[in-house]
N, C-alpha and C. Protein backbone atom coordinates (compact mmCIF):
# COMPACT_ATOMS: atom_id res chain seq x y z
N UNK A 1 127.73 168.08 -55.06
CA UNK A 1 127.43 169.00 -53.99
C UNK A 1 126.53 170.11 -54.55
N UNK A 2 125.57 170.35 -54.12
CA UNK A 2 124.21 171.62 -54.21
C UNK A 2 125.29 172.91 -53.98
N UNK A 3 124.54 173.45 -55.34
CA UNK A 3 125.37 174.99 -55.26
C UNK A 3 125.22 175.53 -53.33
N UNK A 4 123.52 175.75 -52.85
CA UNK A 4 123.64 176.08 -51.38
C UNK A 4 124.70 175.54 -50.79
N UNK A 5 125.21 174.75 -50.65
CA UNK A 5 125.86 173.44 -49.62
C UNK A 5 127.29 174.22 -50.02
N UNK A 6 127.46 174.61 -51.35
CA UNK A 6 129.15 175.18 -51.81
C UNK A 6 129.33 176.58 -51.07
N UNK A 7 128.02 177.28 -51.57
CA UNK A 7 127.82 178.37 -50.60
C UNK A 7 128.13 178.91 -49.58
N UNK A 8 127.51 177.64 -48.37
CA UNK A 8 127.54 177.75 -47.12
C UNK A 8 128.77 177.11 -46.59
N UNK A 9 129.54 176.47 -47.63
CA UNK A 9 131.01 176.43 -47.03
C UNK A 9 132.21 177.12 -47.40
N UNK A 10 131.38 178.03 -48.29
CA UNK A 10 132.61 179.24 -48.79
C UNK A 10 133.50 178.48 -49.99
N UNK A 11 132.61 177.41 -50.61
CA UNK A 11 133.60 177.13 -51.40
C UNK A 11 133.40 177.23 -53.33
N UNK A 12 134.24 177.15 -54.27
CA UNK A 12 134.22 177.81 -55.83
C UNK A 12 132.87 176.86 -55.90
N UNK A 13 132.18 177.76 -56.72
CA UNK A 13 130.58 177.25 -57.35
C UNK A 13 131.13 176.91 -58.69
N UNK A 14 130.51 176.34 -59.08
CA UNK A 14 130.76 175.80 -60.59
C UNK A 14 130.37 176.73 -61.65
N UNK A 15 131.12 176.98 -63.03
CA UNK A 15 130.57 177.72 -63.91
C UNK A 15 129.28 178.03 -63.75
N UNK A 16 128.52 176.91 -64.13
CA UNK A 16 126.79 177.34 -64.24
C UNK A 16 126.22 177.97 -63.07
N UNK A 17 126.98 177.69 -62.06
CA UNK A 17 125.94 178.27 -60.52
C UNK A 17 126.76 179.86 -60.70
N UNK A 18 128.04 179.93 -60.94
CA UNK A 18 128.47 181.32 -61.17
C UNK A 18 127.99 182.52 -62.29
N UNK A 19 127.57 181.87 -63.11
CA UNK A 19 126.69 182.58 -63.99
C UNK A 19 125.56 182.76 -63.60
N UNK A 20 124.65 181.80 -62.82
CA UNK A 20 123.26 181.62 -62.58
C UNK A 20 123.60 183.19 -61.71
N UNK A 21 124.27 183.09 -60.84
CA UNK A 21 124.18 184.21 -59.53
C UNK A 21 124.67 185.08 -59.89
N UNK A 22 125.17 185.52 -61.16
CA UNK A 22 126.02 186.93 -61.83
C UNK A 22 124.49 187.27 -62.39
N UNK A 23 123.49 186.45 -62.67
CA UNK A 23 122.77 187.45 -63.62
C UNK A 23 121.16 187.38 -62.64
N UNK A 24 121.37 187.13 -61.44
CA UNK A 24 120.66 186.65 -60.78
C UNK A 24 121.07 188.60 -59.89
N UNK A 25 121.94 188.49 -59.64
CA UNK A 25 123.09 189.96 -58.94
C UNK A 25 122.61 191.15 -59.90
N UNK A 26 122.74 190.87 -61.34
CA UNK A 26 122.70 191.73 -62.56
C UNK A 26 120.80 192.15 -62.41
N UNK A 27 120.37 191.49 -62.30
CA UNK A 27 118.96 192.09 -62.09
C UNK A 27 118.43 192.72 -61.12
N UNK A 28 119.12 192.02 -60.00
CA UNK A 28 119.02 192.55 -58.49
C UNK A 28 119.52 194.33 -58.78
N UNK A 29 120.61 194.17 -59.43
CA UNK A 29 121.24 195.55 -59.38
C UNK A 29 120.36 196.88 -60.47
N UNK A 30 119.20 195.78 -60.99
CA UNK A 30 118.25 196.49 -61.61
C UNK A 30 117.02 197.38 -61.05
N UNK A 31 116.51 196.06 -60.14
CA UNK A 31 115.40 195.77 -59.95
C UNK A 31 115.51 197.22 -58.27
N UNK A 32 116.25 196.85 -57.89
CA UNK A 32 116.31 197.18 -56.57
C UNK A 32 116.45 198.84 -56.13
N UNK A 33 117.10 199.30 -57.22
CA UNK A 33 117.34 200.53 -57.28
C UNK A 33 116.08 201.42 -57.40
N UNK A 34 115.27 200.55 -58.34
CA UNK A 34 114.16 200.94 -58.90
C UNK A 34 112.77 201.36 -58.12
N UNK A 35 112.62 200.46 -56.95
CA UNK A 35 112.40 200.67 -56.12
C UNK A 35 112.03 201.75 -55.38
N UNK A 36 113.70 202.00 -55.03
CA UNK A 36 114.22 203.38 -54.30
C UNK A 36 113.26 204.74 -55.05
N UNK A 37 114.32 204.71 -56.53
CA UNK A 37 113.61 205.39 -57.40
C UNK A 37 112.24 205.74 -57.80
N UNK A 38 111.19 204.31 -57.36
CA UNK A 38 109.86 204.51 -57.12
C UNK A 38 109.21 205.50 -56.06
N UNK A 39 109.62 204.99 -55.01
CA UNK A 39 109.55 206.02 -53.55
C UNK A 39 109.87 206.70 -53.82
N UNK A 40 111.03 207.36 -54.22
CA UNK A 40 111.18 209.10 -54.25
C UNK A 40 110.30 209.38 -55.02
N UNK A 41 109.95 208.54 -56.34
CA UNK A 41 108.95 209.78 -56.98
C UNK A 41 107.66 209.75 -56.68
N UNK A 42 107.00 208.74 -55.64
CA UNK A 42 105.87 208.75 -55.09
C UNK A 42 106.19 209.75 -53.93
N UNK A 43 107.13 210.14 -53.24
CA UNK A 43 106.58 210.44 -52.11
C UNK A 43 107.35 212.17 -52.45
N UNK A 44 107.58 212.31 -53.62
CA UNK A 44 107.90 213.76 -53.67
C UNK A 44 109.91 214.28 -53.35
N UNK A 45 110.31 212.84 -52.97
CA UNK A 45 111.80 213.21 -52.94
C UNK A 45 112.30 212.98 -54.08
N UNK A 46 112.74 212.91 -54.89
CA UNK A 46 113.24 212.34 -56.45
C UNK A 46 114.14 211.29 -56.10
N UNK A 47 115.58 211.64 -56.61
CA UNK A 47 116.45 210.56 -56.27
C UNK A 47 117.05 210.71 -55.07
N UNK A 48 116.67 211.54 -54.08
CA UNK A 48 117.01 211.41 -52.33
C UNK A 48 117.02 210.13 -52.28
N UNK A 49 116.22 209.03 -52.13
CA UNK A 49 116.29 207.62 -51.83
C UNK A 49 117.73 206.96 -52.35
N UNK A 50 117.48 207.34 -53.90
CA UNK A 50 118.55 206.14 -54.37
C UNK A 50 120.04 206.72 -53.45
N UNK A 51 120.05 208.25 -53.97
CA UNK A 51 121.38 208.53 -53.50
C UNK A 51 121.85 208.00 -51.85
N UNK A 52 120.63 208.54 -51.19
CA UNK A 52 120.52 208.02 -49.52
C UNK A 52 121.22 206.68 -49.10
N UNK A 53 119.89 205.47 -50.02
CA UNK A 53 120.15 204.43 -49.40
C UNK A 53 121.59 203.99 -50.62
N UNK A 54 121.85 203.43 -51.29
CA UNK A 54 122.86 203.20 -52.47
C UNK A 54 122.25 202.13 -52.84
N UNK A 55 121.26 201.52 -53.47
CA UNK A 55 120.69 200.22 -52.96
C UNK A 55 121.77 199.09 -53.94
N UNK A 56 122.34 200.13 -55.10
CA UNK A 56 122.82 199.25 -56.34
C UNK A 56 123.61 198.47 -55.29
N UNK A 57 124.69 198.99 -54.23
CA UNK A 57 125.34 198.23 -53.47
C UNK A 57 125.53 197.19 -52.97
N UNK A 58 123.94 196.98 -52.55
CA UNK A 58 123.18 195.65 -51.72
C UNK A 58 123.64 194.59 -52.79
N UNK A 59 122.94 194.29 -53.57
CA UNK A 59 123.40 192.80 -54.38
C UNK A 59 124.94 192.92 -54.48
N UNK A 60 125.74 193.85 -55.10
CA UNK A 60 127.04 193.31 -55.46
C UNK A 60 127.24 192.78 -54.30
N UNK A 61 127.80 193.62 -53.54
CA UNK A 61 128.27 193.11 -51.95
C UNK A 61 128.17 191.55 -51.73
N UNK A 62 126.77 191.31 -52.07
CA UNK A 62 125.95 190.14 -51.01
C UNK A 62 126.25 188.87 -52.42
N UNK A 63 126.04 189.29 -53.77
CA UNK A 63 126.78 188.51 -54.73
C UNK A 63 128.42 188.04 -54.58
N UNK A 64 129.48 188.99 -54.12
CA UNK A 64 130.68 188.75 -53.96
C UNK A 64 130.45 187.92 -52.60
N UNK A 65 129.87 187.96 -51.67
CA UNK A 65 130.46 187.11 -50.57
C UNK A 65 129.89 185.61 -50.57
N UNK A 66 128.58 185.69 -51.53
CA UNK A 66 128.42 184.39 -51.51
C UNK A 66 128.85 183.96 -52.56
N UNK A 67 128.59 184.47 -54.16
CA UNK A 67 129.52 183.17 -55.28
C UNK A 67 130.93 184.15 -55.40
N UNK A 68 131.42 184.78 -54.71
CA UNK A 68 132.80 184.84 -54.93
C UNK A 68 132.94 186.25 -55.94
N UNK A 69 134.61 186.66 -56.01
CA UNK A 69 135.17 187.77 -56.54
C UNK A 69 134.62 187.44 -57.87
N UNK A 70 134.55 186.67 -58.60
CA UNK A 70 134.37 187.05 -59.72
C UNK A 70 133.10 187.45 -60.60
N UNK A 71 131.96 186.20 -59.01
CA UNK A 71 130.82 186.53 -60.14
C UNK A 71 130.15 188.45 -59.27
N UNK A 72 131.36 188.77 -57.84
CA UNK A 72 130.84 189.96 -57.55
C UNK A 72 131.34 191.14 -58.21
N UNK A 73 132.45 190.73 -58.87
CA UNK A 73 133.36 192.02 -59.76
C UNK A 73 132.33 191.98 -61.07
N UNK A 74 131.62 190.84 -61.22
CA UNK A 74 131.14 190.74 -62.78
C UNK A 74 130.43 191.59 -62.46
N UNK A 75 128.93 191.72 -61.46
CA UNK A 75 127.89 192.24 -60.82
C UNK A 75 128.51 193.53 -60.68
N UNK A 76 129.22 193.94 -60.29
CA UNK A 76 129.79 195.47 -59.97
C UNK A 76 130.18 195.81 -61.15
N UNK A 77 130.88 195.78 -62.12
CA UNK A 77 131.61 196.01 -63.27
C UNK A 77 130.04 196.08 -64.53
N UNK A 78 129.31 195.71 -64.16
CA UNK A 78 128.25 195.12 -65.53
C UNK A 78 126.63 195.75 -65.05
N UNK A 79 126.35 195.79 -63.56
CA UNK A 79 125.15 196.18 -62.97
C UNK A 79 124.68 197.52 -63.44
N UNK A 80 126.46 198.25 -63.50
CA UNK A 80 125.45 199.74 -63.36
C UNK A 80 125.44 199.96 -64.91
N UNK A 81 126.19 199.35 -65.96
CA UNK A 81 125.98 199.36 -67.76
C UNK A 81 124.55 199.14 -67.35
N UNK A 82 123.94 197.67 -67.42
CA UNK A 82 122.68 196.94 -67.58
C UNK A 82 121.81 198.37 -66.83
N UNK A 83 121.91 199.21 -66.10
CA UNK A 83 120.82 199.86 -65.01
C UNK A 83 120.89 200.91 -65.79
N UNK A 84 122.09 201.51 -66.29
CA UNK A 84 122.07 202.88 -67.12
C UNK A 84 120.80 202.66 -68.92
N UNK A 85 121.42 201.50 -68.99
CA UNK A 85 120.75 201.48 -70.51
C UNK A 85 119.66 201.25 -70.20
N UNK A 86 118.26 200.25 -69.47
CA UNK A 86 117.31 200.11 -68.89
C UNK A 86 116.78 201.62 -68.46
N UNK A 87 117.56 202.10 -67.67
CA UNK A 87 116.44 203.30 -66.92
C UNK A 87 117.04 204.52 -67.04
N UNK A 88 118.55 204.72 -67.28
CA UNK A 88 118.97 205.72 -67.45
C UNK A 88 119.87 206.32 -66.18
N UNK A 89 120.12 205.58 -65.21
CA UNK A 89 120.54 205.45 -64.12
C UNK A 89 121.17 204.33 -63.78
N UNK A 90 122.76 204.78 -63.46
CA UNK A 90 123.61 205.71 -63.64
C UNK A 90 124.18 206.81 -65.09
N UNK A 91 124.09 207.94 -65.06
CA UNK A 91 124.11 208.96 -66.47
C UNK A 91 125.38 208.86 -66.10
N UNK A 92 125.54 209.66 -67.74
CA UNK A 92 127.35 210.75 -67.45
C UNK A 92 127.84 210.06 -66.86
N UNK A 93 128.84 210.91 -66.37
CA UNK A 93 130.31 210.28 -65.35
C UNK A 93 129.97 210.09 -64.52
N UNK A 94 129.06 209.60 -64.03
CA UNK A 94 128.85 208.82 -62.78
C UNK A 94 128.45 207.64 -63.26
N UNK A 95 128.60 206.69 -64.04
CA UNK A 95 128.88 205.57 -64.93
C UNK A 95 129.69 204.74 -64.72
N UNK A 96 130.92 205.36 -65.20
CA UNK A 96 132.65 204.78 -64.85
C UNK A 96 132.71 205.14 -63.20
N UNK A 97 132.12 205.86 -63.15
CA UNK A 97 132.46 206.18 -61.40
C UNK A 97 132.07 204.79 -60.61
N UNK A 98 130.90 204.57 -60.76
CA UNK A 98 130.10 203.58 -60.45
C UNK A 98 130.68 202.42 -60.51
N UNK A 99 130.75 202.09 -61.92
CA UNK A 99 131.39 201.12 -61.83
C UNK A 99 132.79 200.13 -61.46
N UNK A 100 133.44 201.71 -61.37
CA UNK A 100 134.98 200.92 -60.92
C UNK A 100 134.40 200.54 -59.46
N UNK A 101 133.66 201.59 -58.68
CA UNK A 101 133.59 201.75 -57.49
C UNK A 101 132.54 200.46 -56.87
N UNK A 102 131.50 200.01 -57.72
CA UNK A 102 130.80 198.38 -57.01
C UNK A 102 131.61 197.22 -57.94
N UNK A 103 132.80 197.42 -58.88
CA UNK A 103 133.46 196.38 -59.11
C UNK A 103 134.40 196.47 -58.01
N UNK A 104 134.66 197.38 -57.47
CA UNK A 104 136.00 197.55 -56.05
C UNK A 104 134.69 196.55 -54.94
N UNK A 105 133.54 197.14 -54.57
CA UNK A 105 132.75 196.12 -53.65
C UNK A 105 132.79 194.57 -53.80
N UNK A 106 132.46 194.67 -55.26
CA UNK A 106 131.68 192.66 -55.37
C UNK A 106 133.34 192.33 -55.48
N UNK A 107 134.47 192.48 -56.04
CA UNK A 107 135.83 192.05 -55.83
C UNK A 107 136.37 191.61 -54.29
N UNK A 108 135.84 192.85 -53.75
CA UNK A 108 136.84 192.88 -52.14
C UNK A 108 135.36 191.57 -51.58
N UNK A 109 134.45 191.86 -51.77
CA UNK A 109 133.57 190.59 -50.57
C UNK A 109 133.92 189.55 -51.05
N UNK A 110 134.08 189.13 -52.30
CA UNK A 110 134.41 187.92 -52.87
C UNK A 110 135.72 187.62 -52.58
N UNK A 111 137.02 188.25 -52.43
CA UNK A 111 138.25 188.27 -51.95
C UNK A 111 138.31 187.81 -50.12
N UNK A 112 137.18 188.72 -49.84
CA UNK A 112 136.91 188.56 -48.10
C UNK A 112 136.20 187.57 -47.86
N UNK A 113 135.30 186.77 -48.49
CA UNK A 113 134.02 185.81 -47.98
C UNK A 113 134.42 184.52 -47.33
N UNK A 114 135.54 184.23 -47.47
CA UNK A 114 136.34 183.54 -46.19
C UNK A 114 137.54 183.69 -45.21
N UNK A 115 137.27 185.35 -45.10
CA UNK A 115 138.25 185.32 -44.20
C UNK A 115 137.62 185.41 -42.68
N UNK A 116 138.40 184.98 -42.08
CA UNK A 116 137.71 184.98 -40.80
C UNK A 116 137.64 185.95 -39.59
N UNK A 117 137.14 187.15 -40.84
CA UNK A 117 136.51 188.26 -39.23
C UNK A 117 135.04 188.50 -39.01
N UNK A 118 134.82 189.29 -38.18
CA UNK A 118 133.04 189.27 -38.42
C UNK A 118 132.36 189.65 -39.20
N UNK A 119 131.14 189.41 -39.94
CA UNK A 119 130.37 189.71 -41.10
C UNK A 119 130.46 191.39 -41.23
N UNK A 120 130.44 192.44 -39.82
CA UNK A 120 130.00 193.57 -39.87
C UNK A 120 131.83 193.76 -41.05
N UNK A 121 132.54 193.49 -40.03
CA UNK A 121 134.16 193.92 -40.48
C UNK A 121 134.55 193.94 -42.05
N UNK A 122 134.09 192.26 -42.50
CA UNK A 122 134.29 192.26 -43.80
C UNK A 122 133.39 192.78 -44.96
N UNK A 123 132.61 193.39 -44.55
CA UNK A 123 131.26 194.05 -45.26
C UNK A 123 131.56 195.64 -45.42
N UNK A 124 132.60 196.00 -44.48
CA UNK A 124 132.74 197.10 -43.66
C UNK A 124 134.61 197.55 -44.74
N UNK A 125 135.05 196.52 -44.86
CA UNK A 125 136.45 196.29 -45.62
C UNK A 125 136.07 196.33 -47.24
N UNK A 126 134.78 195.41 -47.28
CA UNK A 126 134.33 195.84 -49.05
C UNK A 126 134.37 197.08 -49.61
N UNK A 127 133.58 197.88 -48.36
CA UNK A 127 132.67 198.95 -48.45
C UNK A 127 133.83 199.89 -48.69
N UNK A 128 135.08 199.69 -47.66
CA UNK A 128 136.12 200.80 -48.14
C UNK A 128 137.00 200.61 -49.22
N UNK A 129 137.26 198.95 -49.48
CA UNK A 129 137.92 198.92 -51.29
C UNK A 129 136.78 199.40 -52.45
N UNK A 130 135.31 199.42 -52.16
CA UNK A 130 135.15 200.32 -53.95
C UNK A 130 135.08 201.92 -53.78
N UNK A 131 135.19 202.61 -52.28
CA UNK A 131 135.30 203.67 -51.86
C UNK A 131 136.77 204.31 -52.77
N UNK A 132 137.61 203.50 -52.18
CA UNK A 132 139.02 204.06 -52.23
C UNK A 132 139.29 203.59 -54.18
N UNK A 133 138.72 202.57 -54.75
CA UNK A 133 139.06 202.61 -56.41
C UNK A 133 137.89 203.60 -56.85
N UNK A 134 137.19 204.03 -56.47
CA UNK A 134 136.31 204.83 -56.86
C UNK A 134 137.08 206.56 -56.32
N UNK A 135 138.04 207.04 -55.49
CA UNK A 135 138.57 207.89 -55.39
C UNK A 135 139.76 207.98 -56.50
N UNK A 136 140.37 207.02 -56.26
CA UNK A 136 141.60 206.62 -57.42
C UNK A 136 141.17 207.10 -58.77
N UNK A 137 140.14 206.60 -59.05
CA UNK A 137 139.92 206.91 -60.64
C UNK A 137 139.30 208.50 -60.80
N UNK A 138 139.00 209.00 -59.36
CA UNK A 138 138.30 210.52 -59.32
C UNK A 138 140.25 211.20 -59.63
N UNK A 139 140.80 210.58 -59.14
CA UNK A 139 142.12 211.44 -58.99
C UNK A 139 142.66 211.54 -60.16
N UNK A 140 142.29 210.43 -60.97
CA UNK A 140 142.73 209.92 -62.27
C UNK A 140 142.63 210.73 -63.31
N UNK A 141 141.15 211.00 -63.11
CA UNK A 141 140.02 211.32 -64.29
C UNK A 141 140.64 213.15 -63.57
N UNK A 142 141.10 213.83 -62.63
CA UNK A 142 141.06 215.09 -62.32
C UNK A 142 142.32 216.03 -62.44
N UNK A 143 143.69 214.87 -62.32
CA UNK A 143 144.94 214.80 -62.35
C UNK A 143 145.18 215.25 -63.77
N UNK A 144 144.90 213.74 -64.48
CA UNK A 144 145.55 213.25 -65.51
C UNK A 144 144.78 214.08 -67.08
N UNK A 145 143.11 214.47 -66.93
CA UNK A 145 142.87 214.72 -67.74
C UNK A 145 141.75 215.68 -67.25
N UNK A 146 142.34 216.68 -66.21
CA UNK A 146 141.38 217.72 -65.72
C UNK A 146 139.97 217.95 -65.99
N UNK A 147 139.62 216.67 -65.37
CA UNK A 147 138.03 217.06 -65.22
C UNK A 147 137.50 217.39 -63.90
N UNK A 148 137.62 218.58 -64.12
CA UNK A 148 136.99 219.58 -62.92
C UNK A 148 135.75 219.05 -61.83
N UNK A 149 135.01 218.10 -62.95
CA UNK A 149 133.36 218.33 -62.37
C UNK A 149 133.73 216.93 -61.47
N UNK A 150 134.78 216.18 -61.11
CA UNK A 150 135.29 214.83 -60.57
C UNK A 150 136.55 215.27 -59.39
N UNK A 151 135.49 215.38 -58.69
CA UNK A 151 136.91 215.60 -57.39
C UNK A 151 137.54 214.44 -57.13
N UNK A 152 138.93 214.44 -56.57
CA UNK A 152 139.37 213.66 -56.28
C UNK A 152 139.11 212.92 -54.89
N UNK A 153 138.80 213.52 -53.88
CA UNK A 153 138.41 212.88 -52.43
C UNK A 153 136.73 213.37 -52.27
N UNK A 154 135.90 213.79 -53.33
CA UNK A 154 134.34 213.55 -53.28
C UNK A 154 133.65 212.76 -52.73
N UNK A 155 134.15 211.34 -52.74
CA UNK A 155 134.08 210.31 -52.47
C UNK A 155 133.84 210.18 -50.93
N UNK A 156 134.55 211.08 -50.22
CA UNK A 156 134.92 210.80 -48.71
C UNK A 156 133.68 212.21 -48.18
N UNK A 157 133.50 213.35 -48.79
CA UNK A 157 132.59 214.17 -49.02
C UNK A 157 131.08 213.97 -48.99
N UNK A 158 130.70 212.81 -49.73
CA UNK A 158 129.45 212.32 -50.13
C UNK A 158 129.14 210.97 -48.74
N UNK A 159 130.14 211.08 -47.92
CA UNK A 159 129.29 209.85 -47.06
C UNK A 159 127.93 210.36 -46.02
N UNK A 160 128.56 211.66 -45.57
CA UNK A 160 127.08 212.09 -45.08
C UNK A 160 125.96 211.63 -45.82
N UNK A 161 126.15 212.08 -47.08
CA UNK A 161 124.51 211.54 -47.82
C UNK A 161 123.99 210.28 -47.67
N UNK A 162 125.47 209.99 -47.34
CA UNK A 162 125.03 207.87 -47.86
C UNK A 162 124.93 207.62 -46.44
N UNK A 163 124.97 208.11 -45.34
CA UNK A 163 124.64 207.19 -44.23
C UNK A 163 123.56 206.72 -44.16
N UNK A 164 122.46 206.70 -44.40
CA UNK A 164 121.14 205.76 -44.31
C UNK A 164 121.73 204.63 -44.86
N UNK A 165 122.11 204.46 -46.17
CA UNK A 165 122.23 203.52 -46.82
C UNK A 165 123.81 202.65 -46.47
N UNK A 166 124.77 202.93 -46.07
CA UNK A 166 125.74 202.70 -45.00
C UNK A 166 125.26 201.60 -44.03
N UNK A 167 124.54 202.83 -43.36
CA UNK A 167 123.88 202.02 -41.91
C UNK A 167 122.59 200.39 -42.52
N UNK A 168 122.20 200.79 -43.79
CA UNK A 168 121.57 199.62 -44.01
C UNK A 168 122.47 198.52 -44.45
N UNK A 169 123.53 198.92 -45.41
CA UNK A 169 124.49 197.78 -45.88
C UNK A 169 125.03 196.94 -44.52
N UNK A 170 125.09 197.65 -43.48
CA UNK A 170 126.16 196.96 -42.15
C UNK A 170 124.88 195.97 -41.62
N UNK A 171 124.18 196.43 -41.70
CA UNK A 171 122.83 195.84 -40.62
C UNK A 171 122.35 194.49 -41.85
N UNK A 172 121.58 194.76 -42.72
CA UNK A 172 121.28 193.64 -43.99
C UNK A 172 122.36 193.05 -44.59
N UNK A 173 123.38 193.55 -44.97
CA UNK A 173 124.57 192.35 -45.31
C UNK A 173 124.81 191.03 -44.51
N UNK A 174 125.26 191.57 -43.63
CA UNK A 174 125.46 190.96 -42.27
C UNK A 174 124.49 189.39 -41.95
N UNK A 175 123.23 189.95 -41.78
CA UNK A 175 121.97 189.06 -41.38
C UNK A 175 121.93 188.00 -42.64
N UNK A 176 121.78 188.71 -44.27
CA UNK A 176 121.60 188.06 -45.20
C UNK A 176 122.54 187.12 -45.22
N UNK A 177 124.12 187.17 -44.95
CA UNK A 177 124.95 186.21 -45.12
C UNK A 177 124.72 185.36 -44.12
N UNK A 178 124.45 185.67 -42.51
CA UNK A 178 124.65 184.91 -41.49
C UNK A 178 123.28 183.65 -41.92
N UNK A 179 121.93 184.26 -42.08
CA UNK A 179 120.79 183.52 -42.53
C UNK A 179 121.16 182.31 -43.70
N UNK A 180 121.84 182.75 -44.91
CA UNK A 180 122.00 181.82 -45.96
C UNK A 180 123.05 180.75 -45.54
N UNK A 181 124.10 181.31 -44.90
CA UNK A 181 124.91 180.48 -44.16
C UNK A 181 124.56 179.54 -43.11
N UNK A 182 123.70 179.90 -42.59
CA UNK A 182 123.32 179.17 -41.20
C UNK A 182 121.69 178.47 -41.62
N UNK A 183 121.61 178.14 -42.64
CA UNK A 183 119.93 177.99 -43.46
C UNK A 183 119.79 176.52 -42.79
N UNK A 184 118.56 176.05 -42.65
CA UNK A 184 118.82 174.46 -42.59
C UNK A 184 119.43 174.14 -43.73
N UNK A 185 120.05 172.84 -42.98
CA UNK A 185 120.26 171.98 -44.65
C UNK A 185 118.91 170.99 -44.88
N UNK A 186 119.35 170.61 -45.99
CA UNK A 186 117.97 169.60 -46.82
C UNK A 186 118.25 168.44 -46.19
């Protein structure tokens, strides 16, 4: 069976197709940000874009629902290392932040990618498991070993900023899965 064909029935890809799409996710989570990061500094906003849209988001997400929790926890857990050392983005503690918080995304779509509610819902359910492990570890990191500069509910604080990029994850998740899913077959 063609990795597509496993895909489009929601079912385990084989080692090699799970690696192929972890590092396939891992660049995406490079490439894409960069982007963002381009536009702001062409058009005079700096990192307004990245912060705006979240773009690192887009691949994990869309990695967990099609090859699954693991190769989307890999992509979330590993994207923002690979993006920090490359460009320098994600710095500092917003690193570990990051990362618990798109390993909470590519986990929960890959956990969700066959359950049967609508694309917006389960995209929408990702979006609040790396929210809420990404608060957890703010509480963690603020509780346990008082770091001031890490609020604990920041997290819930910072969505104003992120609604552009919110409103794009619900709208492009959505389409991208329904399209790959619904692709002709060969």
């Amino acid at each position: 069976m063609s990795t597509l064909t496993a895909i489009k029935k929601g079912e385990s890809l084989s080692a090699k197709a799970q690696a192929l799409a972890t590092i396939i996710a891992l660049a995406a989570t490079v490439a894409v940000p960069q982007v963002f990061h381009w536009l702001g500094a062409v058009s005079g906003a700096g990192t307004a874009p990245g912060i705006a849209f979240s773009p690192m988001h887009l691949p994990v997400i869309i990695a967990g629902f099609l090859a699954g929790p693991i190769v989307g926890a890999a992509a979330g857990l590993l994207g923002p290392v690979l993006s920090s050392a490359l460009s320098g983005m994600p710095s500092g503690i917003q690193l570990p932040l990051m990362m618990v918080e798109l390993l909470g995304y590519g986990l929960a779509a890959g956990l969700l990618r066959n359950v049967k509610l609508p694309l917006i819902v389960n995209t929408l359910l990702a979006m609040l498991a790396g929210r809420v492990l990404r608060m957890l570890l703010c509480m963690a990191l603020f509780y346990a070993f008082g770091k001031q500069n890490v609020l604990p509910f920041g997290i819930w604080t910072s969505i104003p900023k992120c609604l552009p990029g919110i409103a794009l994850q619900l709208v492009l998740i959505p389409l991208v899965l329904y399209r790959v899913k619904n692709s002709n077959r060969d």
